[in-house]
C-alpha atoms as a PDB file:
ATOM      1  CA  UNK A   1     112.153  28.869 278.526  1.00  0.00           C
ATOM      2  CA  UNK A   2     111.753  27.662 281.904  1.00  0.00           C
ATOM      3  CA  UNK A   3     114.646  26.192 283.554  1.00  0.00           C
ATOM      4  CA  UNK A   4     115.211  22.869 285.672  1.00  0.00           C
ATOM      5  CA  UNK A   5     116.953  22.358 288.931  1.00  0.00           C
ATOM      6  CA  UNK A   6     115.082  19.310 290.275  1.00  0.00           C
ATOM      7  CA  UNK A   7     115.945  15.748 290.979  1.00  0.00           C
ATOM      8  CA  UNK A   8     113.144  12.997 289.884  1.00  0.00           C
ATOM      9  CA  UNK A   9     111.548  10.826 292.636  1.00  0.00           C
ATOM     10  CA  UNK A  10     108.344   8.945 290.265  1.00  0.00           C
ATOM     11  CA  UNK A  11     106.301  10.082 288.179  1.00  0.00           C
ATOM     12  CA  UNK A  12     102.282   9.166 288.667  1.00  0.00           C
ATOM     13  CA  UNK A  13     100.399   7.383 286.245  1.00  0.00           C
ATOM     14  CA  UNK A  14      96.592   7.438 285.948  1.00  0.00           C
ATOM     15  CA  UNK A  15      94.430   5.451 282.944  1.00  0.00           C
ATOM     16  CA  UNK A  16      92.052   7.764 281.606  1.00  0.00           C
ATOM     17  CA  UNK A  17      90.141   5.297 279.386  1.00  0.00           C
ATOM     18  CA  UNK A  18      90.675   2.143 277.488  1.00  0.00           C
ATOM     19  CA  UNK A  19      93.966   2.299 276.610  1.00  0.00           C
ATOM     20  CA  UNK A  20      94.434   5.839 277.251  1.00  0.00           C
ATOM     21  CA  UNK A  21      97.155   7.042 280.117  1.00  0.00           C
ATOM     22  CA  UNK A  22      97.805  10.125 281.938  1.00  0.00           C
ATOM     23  CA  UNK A  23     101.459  10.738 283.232  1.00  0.00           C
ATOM     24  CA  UNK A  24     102.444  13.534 285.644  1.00  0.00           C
ATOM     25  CA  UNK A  25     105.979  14.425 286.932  1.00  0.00           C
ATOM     26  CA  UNK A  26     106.696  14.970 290.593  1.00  0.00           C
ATOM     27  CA  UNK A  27     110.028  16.696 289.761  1.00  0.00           C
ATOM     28  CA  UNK A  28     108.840  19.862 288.338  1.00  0.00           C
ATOM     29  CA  UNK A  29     105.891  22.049 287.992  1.00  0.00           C
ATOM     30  CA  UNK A  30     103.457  18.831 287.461  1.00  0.00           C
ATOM     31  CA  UNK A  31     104.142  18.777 283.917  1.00  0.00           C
ATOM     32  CA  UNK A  32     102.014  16.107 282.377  1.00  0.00           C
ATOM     33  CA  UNK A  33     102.113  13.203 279.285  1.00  0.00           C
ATOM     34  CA  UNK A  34     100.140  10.875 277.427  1.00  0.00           C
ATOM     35  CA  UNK A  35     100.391   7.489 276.320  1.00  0.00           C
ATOM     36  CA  UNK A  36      97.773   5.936 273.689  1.00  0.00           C
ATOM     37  CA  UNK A  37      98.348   2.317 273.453  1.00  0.00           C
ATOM     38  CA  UNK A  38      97.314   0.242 270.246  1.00  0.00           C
ATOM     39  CA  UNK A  39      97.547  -3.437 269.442  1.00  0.00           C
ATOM     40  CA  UNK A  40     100.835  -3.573 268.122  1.00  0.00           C
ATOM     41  CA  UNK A  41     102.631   0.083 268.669  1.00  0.00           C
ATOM     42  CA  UNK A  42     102.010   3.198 270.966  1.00  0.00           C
ATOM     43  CA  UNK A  43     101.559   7.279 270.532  1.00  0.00           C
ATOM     44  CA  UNK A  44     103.324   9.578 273.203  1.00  0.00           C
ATOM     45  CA  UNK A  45     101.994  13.040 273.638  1.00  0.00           C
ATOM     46  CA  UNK A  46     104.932  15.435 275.413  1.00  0.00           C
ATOM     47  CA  UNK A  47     107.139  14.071 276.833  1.00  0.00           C
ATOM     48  CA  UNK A  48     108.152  14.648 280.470  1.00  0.00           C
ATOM     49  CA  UNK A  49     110.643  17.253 282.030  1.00  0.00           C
ATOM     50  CA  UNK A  50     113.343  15.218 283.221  1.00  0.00           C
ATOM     51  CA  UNK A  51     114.703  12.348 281.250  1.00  0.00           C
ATOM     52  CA  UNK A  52     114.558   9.771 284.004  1.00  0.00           C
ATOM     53  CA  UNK A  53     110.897  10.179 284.058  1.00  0.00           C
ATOM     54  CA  UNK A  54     110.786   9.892 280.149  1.00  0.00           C
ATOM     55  CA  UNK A  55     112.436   6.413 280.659  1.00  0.00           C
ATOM     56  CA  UNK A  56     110.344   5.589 282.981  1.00  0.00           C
ATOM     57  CA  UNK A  57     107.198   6.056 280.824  1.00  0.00           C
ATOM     58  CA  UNK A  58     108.925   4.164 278.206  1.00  0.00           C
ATOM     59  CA  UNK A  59     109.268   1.236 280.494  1.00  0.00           C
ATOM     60  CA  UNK A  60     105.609   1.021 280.948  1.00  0.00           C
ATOM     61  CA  UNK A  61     104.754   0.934 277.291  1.00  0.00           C
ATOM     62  CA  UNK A  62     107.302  -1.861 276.819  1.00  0.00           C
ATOM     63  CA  UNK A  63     105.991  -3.437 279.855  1.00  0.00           C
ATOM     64  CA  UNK A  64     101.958  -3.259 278.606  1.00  0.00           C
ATOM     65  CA  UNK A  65     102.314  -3.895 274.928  1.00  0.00           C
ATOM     66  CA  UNK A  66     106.178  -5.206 274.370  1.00  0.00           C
ATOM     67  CA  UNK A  67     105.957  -2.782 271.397  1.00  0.00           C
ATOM     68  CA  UNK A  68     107.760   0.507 270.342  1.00  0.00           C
ATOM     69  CA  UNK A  69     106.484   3.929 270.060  1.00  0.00           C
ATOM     70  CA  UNK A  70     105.390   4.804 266.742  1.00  0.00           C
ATOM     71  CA  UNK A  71     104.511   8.500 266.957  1.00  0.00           C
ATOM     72  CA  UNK A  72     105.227  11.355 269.566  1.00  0.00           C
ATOM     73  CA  UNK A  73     103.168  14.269 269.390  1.00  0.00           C
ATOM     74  CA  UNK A  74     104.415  17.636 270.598  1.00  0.00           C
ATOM     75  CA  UNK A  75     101.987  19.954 271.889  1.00  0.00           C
ATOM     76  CA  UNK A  76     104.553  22.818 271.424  1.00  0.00           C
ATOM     77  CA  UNK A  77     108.562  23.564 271.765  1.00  0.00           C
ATOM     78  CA  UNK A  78     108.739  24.089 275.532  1.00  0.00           C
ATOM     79  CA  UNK A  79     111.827  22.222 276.820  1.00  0.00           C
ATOM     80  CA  UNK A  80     109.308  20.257 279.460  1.00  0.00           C
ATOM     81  CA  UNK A  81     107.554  18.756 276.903  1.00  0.00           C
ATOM     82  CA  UNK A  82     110.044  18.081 274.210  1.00  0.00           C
ATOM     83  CA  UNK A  83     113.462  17.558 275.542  1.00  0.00           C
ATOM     84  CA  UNK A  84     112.587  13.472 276.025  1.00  0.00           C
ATOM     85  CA  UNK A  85     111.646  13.165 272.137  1.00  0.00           C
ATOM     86  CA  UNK A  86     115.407  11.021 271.951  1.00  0.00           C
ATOM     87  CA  UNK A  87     114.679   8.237 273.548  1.00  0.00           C
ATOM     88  CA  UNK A  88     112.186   7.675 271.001  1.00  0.00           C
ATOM     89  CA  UNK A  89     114.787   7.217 268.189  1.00  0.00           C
ATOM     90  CA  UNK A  90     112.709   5.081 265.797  1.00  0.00           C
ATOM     91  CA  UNK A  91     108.981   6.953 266.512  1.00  0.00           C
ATOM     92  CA  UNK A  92     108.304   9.503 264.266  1.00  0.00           C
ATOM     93  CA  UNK A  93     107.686  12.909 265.907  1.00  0.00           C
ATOM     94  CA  UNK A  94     104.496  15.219 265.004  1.00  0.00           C
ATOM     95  CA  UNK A  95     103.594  18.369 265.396  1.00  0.00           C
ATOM     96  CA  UNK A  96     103.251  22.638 264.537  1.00  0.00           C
ATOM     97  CA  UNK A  97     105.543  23.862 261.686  1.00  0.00           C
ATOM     98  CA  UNK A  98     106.406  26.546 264.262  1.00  0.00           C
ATOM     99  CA  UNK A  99     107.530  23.957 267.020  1.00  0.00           C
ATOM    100  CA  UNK A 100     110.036  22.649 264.414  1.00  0.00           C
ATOM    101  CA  UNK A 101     111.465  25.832 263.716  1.00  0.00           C
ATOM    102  CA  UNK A 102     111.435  27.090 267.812  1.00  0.00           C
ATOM    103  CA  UNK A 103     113.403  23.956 268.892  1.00  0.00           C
ATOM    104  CA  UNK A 104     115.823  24.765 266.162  1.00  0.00           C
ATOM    105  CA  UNK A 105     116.119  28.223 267.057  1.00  0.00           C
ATOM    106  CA  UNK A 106     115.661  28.388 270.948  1.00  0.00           C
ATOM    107  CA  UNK A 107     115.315  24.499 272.125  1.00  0.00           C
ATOM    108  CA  UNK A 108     119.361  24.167 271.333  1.00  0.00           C
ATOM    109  CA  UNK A 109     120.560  26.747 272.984  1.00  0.00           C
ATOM    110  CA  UNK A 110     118.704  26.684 275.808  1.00  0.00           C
ATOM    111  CA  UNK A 111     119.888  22.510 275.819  1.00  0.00           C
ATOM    112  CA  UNK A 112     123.504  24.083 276.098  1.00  0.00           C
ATOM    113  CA  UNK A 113     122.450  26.035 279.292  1.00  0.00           C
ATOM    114  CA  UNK A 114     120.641  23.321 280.730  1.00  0.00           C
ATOM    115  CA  UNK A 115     123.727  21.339 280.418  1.00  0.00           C
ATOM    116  CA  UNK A 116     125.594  23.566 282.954  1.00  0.00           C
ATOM    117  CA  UNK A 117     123.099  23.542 285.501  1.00  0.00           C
ATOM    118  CA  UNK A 118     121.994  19.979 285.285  1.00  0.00           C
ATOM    119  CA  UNK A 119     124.369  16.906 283.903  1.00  0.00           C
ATOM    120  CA  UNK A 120     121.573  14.261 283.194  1.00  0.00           C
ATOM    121  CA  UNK A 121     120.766  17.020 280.385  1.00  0.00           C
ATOM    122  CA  UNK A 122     124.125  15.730 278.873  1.00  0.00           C
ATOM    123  CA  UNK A 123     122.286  12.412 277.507  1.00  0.00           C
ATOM    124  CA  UNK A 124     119.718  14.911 275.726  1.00  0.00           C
ATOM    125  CA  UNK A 125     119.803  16.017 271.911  1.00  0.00           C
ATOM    126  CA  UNK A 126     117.057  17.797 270.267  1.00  0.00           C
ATOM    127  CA  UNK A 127     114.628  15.981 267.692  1.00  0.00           C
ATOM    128  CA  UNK A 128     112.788  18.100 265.686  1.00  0.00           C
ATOM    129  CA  UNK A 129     109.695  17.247 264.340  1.00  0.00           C
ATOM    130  CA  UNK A 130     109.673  14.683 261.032  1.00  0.00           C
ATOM    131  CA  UNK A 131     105.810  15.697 260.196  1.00  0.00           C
ATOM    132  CA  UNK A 132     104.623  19.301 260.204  1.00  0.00           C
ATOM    133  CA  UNK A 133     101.405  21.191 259.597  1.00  0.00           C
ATOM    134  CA  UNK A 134     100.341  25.055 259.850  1.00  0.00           C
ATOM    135  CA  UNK A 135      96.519  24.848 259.102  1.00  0.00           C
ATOM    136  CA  UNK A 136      93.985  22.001 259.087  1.00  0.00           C
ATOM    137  CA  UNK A 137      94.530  18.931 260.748  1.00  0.00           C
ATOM    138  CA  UNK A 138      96.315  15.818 261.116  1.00  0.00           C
ATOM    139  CA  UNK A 139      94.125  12.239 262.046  1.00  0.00           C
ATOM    140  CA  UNK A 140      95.953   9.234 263.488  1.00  0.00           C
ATOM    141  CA  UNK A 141      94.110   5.615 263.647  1.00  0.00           C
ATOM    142  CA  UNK A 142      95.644   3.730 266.655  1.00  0.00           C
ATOM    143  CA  UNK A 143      93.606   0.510 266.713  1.00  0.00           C
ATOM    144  CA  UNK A 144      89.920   1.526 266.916  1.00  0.00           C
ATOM    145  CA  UNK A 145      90.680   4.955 268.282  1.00  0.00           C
ATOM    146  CA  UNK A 146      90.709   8.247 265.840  1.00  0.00           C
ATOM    147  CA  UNK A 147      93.189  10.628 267.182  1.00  0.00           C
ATOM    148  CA  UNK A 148      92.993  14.324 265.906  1.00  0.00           C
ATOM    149  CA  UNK A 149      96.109  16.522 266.192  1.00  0.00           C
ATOM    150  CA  UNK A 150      94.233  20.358 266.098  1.00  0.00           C
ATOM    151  CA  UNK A 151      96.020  23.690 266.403  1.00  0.00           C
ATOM    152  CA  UNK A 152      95.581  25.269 269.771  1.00  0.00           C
ATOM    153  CA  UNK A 153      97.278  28.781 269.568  1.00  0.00           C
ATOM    154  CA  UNK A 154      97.705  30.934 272.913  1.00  0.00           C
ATOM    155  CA  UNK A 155     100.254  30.012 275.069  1.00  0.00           C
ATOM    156  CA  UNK A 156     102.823  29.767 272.648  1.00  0.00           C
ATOM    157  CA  UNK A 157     101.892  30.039 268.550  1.00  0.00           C
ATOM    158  CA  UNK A 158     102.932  26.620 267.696  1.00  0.00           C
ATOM    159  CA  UNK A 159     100.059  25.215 270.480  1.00  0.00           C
ATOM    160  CA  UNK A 160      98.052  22.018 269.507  1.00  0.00           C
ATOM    161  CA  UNK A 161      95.626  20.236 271.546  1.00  0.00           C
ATOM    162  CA  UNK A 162      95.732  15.850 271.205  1.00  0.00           C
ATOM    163  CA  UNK A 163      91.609  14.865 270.624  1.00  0.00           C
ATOM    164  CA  UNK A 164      90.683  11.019 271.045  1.00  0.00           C
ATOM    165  CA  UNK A 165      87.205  11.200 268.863  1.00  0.00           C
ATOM    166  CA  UNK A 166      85.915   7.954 270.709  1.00  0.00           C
ATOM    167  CA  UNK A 167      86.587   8.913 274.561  1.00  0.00           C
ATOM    168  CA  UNK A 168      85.954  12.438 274.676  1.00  0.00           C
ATOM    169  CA  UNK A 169      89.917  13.966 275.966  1.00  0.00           C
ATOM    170  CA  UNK A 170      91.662  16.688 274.721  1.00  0.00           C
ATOM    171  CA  UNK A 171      95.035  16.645 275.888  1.00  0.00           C
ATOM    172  CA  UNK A 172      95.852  20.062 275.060  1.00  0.00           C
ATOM    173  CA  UNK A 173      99.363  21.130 276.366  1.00  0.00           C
ATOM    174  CA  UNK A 174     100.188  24.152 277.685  1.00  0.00           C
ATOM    175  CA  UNK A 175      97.066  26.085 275.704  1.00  0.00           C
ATOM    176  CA  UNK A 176      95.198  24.647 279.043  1.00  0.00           C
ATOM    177  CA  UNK A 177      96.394  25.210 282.449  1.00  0.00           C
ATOM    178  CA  UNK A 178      96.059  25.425 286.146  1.00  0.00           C
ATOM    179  CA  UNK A 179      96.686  29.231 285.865  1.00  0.00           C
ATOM    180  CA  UNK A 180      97.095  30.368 281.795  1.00  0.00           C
ATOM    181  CA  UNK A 181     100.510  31.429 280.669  1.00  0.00           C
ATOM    182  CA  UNK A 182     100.473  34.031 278.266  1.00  0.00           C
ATOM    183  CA  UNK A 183     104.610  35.537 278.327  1.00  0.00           C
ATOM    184  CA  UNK A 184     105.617  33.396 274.946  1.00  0.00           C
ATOM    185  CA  UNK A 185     101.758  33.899 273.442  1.00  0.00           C
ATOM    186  CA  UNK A 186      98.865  35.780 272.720  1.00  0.00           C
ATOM    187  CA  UNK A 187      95.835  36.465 274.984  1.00  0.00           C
ATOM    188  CA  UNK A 188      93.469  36.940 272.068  1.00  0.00           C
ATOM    189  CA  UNK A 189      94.496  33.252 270.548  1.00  0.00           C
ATOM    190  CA  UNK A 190      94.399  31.577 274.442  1.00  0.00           C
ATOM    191  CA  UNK A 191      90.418  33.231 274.690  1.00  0.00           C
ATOM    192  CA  UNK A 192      89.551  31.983 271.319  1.00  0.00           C
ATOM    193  CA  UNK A 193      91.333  28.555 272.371  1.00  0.00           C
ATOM    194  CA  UNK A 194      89.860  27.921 275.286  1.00  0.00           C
ATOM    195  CA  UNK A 195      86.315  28.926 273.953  1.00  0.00           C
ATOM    196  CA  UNK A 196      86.789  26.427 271.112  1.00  0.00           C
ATOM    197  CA  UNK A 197      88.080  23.609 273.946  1.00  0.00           C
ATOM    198  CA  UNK A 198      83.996  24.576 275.750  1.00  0.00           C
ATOM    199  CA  UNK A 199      82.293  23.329 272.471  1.00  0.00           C
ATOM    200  CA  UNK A 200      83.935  19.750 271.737  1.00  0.00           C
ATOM    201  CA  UNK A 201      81.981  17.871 274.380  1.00  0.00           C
ATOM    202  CA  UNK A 202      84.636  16.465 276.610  1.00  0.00           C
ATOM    203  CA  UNK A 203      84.706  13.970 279.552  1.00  0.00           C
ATOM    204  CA  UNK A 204      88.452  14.669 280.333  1.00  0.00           C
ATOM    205  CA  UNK A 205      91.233  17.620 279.643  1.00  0.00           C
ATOM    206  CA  UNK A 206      94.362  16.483 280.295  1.00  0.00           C
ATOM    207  CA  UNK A 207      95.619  19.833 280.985  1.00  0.00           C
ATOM    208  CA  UNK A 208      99.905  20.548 280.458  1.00  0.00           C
ATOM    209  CA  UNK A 209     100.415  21.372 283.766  1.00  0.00           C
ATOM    210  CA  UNK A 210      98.236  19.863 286.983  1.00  0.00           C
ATOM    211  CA  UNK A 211      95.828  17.459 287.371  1.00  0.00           C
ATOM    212  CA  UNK A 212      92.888  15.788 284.975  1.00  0.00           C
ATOM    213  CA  UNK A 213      90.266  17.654 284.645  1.00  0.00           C
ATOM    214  CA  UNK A 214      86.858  15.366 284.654  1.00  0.00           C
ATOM    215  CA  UNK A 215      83.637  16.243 282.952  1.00  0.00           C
ATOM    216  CA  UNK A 216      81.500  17.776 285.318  1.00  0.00           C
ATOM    217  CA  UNK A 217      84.435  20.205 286.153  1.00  0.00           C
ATOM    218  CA  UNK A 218      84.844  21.617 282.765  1.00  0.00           C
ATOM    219  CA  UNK A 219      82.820  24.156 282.392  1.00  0.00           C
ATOM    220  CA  UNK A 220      83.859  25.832 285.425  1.00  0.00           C
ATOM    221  CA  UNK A 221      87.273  25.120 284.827  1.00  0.00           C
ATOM    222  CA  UNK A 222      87.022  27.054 281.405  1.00  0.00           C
ATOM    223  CA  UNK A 223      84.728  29.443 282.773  1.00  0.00           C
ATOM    224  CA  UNK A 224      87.492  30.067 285.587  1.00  0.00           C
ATOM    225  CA  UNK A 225      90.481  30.465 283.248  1.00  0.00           C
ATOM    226  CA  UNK A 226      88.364  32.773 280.858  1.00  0.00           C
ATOM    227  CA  UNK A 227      87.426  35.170 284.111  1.00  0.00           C
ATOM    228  CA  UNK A 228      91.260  35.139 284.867  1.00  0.00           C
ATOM    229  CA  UNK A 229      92.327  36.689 281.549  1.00  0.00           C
ATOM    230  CA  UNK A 230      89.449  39.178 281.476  1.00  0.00           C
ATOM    231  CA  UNK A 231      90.786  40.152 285.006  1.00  0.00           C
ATOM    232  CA  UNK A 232      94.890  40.570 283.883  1.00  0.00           C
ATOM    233  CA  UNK A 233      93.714  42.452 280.837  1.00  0.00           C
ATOM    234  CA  UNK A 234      91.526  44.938 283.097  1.00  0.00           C
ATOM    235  CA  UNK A 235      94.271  45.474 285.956  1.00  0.00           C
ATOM    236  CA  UNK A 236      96.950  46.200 282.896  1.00  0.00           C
ATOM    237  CA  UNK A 237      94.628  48.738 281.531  1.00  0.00           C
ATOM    238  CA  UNK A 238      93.869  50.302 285.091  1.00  0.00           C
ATOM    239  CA  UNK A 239      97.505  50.395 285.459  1.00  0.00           C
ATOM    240  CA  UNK A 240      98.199  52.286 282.314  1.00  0.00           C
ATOM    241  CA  UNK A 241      97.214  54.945 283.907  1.00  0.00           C
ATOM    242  CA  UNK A 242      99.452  55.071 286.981  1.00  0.00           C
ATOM    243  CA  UNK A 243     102.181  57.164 286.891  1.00  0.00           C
ATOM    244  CA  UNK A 244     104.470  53.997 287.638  1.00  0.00           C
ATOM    245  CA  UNK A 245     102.131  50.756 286.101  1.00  0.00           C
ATOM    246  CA  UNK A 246     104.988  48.541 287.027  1.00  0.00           C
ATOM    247  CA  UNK A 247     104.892  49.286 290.893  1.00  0.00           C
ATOM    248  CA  UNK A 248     100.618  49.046 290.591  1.00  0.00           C
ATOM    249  CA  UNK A 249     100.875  45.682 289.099  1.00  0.00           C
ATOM    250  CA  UNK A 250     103.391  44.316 291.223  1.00  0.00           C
ATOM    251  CA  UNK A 251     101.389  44.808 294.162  1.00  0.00           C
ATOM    252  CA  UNK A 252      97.883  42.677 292.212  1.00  0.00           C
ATOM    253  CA  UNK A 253      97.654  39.512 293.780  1.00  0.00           C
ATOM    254  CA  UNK A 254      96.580  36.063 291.974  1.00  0.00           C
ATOM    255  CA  UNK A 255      93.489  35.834 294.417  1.00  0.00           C
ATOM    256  CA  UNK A 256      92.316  39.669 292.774  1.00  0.00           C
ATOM    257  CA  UNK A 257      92.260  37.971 289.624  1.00  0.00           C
ATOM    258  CA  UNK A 258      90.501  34.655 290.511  1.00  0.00           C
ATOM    259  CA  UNK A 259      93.119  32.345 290.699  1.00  0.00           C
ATOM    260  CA  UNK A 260      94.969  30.654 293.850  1.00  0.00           C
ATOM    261  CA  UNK A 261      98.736  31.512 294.323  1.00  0.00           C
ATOM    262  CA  UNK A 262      99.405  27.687 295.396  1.00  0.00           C
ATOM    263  CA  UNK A 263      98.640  26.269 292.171  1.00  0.00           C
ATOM    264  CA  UNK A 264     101.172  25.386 289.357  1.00  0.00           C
ATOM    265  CA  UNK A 265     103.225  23.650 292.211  1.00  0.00           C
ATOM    266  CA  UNK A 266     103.241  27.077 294.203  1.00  0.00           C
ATOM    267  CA  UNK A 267     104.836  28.732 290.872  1.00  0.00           C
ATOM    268  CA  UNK A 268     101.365  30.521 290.724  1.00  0.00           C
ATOM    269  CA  UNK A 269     102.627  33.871 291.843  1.00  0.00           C
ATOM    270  CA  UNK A 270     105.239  34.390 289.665  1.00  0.00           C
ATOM    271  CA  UNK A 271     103.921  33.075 286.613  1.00  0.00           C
ATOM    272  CA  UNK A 272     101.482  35.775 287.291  1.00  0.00           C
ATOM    273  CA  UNK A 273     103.743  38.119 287.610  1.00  0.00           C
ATOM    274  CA  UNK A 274     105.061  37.311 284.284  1.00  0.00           C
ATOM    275  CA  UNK A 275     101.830  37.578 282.773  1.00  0.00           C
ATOM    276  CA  UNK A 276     100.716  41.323 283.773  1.00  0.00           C
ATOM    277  CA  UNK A 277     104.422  42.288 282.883  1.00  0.00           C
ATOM    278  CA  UNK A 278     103.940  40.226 279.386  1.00  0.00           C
ATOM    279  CA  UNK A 279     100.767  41.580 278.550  1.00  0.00           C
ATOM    280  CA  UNK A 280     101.308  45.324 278.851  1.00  0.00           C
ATOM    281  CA  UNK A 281     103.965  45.507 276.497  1.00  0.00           C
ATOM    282  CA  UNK A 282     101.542  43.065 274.061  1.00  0.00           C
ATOM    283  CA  UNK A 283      98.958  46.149 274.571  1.00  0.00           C
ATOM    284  CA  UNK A 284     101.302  49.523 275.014  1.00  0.00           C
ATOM    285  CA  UNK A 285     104.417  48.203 273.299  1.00  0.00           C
ATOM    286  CA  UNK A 286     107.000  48.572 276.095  1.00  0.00           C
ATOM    287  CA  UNK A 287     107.627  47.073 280.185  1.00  0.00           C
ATOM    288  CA  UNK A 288     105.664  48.631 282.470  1.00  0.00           C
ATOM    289  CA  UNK A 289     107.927  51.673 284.609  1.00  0.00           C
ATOM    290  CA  UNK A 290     108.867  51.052 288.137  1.00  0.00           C
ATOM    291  CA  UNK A 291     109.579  53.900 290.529  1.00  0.00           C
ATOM    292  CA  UNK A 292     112.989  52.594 291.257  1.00  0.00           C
ATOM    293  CA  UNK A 293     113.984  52.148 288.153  1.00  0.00           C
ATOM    294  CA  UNK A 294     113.114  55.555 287.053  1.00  0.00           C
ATOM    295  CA  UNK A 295     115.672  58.383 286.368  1.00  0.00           C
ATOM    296  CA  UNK A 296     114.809  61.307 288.142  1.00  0.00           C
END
């Protein structure tokens, strides 16, 4: 669970299509949001980090449509996309059977934590979600727009990806990023994710962290993220090998594995970190060993 020591300045806003709305904080780690506005009520996908910049999102919907928010859709438990789901007190929240039970289990005590570092965290509780799946599907009609809710395993289990049929976006979360996050997933389920994501036919990914990804970008995009993975999975095998793995990854730089160390809001590197660390104990069931940690 990440933590959050920022201060909100604005958030930016960006309409994807008709009726469709990105929303990206400034505060922290360009987490994003969605807003899908019908006739008479609105869906929110994530919500955003901090809860000023929840409220602020709110106040657009009120101010575009003078309606409330019917539905919020979680993409996954991750306090940066769920924390905000209270000042939605009459919507009905959506999403993974597993988010429901990680918010219960991690998302409050973590809340507690948060507390101490940051007081605006003290207007927060947690709201768990009211509708739940594990397989399938769930299909929301908001005005003339069909709005698929689709499992998206990878960076976390409980992953699911936000398709509007008629435009062509995916909002997928977390399961699509500037630099993939494997430390609370699975690499196998991100691959198979993000190959699924190549064959829907999409003008727009509104990935969880960064900017909006536009159609003639996507392919490379995926391509890119796909090449990254093969290339963590390769150095972690190379450095099972090494008489101390932990000192040969530490030194394997984001650029080696096709990625830029700015990105993520400059949290690039150590995200990275987190990964090669994460994914040899997925593959030789323990941390890499350091030389200075060793007992000799």
């Amino acid at each position: 669970m990440l933590s959050f020591y920022y201060m909100t300045q604005k958030i930016q806003r960006e309409k994807i299509a008709e009726n469709v709305y990105f929303f990206q904080s400034d505060s922290y780690a360009l987490v994003t949001a969605g807003v899908i506005l019908g006739p008479q009520w609105a869906v929110v996908i994530d919500t955003l980090p901090l809860p000023e910049e929840t409220m602020e999102l709110l106040r657009f919907i009120k101010q575009e449509i003078g309606a409330k928010v019917r539905y919020v859709i979680n993409t996954h438990y991750h306090a940066d996309h769920t924390w905000g789901n209270c000042f939605f007190p009459d919507a009905t929240v959506i999403g993974h059977e597993l988010c429901r039970q990680q918010l219960e289990e991690r998302g409050k005590p973590s809340l507690e934590e948060a507390r101490k570092q940051n007081s605006s965290f003290r207007t927060i509780q947690i709201i768990l979600p009211h509708i739940t799946f594990i397989e399938g599907s769930i299909t929301l009609q908001v005005g003339k727009k069909n709005i698929h809710i689709i499992p998206m395993a990878g960076h976390s289990a409980d992953g699911v990806g936000v398709f509007v049929e008629e435009d062509r976006v995916l909002f997928t979360g977390d399961a699509f990023m500037e630099l993939p996050f494997i430390v609370d997933g699975n690499i196998d389920d991100l691959t198979l994710t993000l190959k699924k994501i190549a064959k829907l036919g999409l003008e727009n990914i509104i990935q969880g962290h960064g900017n909006i990804i536009l159609r003639g970008e996507i392919d490379g995009a995926i391509k890119e993220n796909l090449f990254y993975l093969e290339n963590i999975r390769r150095e972690v095998e190379i450095s099972q090998k090494k008489k101390y793995p932990g000192d040969y990854l530490q030194e394997v730089s984001v650029e080696a594995c096709g990625k830029s160390h700015i990105l993520i809001g400059g949290m690039a590197y150590e995200l990275h970190q987190r990964n090669l660390r994460s994914l040899y104990r997925y593959l030789y069931g323990t941390l890499p060993a350091m030389e200075e940690f060793n007992d000799e």
